[in-house]
Protein backbone atom coordinates (compact mmCIF):
# COMPACT_ATOMS: atom_id res chain seq x y z
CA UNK A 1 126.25 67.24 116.74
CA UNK A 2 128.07 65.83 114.06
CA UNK A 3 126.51 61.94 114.90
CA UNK A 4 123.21 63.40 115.69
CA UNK A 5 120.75 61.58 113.51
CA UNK A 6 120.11 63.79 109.84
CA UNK A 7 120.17 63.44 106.52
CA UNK A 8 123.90 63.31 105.86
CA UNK A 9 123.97 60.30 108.63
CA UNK A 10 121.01 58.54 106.57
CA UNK A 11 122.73 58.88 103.36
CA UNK A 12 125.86 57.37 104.72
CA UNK A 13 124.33 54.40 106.49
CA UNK A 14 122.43 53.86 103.50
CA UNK A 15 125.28 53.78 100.73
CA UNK A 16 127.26 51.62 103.45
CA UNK A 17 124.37 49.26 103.58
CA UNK A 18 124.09 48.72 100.55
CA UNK A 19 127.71 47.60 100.20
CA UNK A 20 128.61 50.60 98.36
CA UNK A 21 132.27 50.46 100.47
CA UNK A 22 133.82 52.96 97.71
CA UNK A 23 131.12 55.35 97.38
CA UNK A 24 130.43 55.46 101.15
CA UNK A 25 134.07 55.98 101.83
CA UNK A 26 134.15 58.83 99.02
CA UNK A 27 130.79 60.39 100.66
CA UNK A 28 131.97 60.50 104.17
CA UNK A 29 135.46 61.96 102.76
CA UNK A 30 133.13 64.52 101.38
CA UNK A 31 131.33 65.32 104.45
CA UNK A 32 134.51 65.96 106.05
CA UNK A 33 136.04 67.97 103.83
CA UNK A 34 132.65 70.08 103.92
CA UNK A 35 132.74 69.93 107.35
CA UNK A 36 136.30 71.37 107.46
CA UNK A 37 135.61 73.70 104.66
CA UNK A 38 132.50 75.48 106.70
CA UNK A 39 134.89 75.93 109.97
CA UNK A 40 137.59 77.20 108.02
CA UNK A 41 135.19 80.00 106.44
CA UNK A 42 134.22 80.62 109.41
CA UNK A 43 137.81 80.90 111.58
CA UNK A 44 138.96 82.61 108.54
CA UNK A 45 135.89 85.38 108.72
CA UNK A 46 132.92 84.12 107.29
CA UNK A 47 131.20 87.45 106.99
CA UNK A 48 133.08 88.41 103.63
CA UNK A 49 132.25 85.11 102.30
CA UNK A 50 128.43 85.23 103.32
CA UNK A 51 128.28 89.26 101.94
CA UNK A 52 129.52 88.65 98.64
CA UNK A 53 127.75 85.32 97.67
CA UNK A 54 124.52 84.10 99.70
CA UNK A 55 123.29 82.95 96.63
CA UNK A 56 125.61 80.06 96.21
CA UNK A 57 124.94 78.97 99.67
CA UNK A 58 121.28 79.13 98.97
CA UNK A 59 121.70 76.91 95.81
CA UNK A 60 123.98 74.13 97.65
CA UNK A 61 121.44 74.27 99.88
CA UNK A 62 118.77 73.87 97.04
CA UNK A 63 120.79 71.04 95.25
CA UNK A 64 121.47 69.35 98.16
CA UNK A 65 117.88 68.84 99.26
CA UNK A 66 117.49 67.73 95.44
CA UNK A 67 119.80 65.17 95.74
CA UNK A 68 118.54 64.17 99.59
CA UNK A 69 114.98 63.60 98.08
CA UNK A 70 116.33 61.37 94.76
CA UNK A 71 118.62 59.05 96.89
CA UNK A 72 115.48 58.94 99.25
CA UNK A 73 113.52 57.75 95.89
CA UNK A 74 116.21 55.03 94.88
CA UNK A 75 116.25 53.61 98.54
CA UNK A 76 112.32 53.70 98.63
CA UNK A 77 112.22 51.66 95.13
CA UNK A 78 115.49 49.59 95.62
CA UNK A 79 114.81 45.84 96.07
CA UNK A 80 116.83 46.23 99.20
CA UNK A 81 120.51 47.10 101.02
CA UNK A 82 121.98 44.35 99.84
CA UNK A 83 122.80 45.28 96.41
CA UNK A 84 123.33 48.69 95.02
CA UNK A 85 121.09 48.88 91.50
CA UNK A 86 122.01 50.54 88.49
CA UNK A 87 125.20 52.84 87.91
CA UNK A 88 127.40 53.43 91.32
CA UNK A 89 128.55 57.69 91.47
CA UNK A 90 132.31 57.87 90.49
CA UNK A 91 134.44 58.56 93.48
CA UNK A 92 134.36 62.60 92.36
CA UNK A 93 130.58 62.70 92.30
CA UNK A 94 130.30 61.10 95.97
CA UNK A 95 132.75 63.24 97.33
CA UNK A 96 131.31 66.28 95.77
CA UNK A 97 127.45 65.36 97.18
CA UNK A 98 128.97 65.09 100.14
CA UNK A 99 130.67 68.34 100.25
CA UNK A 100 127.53 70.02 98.51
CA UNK A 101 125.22 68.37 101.53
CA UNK A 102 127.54 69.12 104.26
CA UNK A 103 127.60 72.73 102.86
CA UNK A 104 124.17 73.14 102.31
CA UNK A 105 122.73 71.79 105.60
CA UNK A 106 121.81 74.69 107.94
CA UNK A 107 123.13 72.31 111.01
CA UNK A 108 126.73 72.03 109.77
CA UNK A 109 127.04 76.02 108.80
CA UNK A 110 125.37 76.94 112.76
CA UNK A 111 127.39 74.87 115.01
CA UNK A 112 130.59 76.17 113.68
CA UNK A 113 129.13 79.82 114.00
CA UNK A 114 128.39 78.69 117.16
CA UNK A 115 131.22 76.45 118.37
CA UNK A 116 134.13 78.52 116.89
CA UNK A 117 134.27 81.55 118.51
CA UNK A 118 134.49 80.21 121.65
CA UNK A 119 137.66 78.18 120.85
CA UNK A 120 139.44 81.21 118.64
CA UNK A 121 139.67 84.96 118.75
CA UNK A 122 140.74 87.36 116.67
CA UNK A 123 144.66 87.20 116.97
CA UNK A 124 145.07 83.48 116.67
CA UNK A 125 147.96 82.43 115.14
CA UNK A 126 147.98 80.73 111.66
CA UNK A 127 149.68 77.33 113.39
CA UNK A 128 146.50 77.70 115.89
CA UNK A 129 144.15 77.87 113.36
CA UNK A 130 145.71 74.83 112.04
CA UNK A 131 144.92 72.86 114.99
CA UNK A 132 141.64 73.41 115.47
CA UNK A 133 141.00 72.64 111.30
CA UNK A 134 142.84 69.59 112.15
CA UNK A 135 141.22 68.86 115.32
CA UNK A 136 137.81 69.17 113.65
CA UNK A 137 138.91 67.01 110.60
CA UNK A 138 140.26 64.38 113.29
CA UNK A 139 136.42 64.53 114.96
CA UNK A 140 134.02 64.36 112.04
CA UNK A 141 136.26 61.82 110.47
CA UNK A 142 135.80 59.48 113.58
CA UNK A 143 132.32 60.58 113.34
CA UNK A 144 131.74 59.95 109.78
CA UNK A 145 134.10 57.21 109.17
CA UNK A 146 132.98 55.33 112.15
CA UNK A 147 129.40 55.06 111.25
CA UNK A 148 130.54 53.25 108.30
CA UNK A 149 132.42 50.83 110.36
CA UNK A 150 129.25 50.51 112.46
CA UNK A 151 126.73 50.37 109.60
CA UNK A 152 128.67 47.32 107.95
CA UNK A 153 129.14 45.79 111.55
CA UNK A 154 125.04 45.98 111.49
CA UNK A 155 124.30 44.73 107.63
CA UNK A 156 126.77 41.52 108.68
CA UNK A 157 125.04 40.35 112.31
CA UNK A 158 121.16 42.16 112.32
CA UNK A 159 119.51 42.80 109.01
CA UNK A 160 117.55 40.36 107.11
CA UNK A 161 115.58 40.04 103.89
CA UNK A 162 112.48 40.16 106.56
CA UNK A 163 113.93 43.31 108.19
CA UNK A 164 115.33 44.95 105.29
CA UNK A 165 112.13 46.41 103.38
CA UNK A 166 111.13 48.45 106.68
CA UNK A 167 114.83 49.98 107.54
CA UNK A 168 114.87 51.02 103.93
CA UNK A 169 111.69 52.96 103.64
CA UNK A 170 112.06 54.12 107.16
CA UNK A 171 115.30 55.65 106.20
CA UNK A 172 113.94 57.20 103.00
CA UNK A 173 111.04 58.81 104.90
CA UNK A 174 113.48 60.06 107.15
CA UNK A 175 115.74 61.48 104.34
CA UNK A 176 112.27 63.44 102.82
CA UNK A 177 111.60 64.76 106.03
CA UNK A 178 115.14 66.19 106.89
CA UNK A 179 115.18 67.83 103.40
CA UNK A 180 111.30 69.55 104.21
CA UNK A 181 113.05 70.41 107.24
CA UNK A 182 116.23 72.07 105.54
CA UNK A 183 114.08 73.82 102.91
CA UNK A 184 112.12 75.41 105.87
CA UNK A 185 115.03 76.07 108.49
């Protein structure tokens, strides 16, 4: 699920594309460490979490579909993937939108509710618990961090200036219509 085409895979491609190694790097670290931070609440007992503040889930959901549809804006109105305009996010910044996507995307909270229990129960030991944070870090950074591999791998041998304009606004209209679809999930 973690590869499957979405918003947080658009973003990534995107920032990698447009030779944004750093920020890409510090995004997809983000996405991970969202990714382990959702199965941890989760193997940990999500229920407390979920009882005693929906509303903060609601607003990284909220901000993250903000941010989804202004990246979506600056790779509509960019010139292209080849270089990234204006100011780059620090390092912090792109690991924290990728934590606060990650976090806020319905997908990434529902296959752990889905996935975990059938891996766990309820007298796991801590060391076990371990393993299967660390197995699922392992995973999504494979995921995550090979995409960027596989996104440069592409911007080196296939794009052109021809081919560019189209993969950019596709993308972006792709990135509006997984945040429509988050805000209504």
């Amino acid at each position: 699920m973690t590869a499957a085409p979405g918003p947080l895979m658009a973003v990534l491609v995107a920032r990698t594309l447009a030779q944004d190694a750093r920020g890409a790097i510090a995004f997809a670290t983000g996405l991970c460490l969202g990714d382990v931070l959702a199965a941890a609440t989760i193997l940990f007992g999500a229920q407390g979490l979920t009882h005693v503040t929906p509303e903060w889930l609601g607003l990284l959901k909220y901000a993250g579909v903000a941010y989804l549809i202004w990246i979506s804006a600056a790779i509509w109105n960019s010139s292209g993937f080849g270089k990234v305009e204006g100011r780059r996010a620090s390092g912090a910044g792109a690991v924290g939108a990728g934590m606060a996507l990650c976090l806020g995307n319905p997908a990434t909270v529902m296959i752990y509710l889905v996935l975990l229990p059938g891996l766990t129960h309820e007298n796991m030991r801590l060391g076990d618990q371990a393993l299967v944070l660390g197995a699922t870090l392992a995973a999504v950074g494979l995921v995550f961090f090979g995409t960027i591999l596989l996104a440069r791998q592409i911007n080196r041998r296939v794009l052109n200036a021809a081919s560019t304009t189209l993969l950019r606004r596709v993308t972006a209209a792709f990135i509006v219509v997984s945040s429509v679809w988050i805000v209504v999930s």
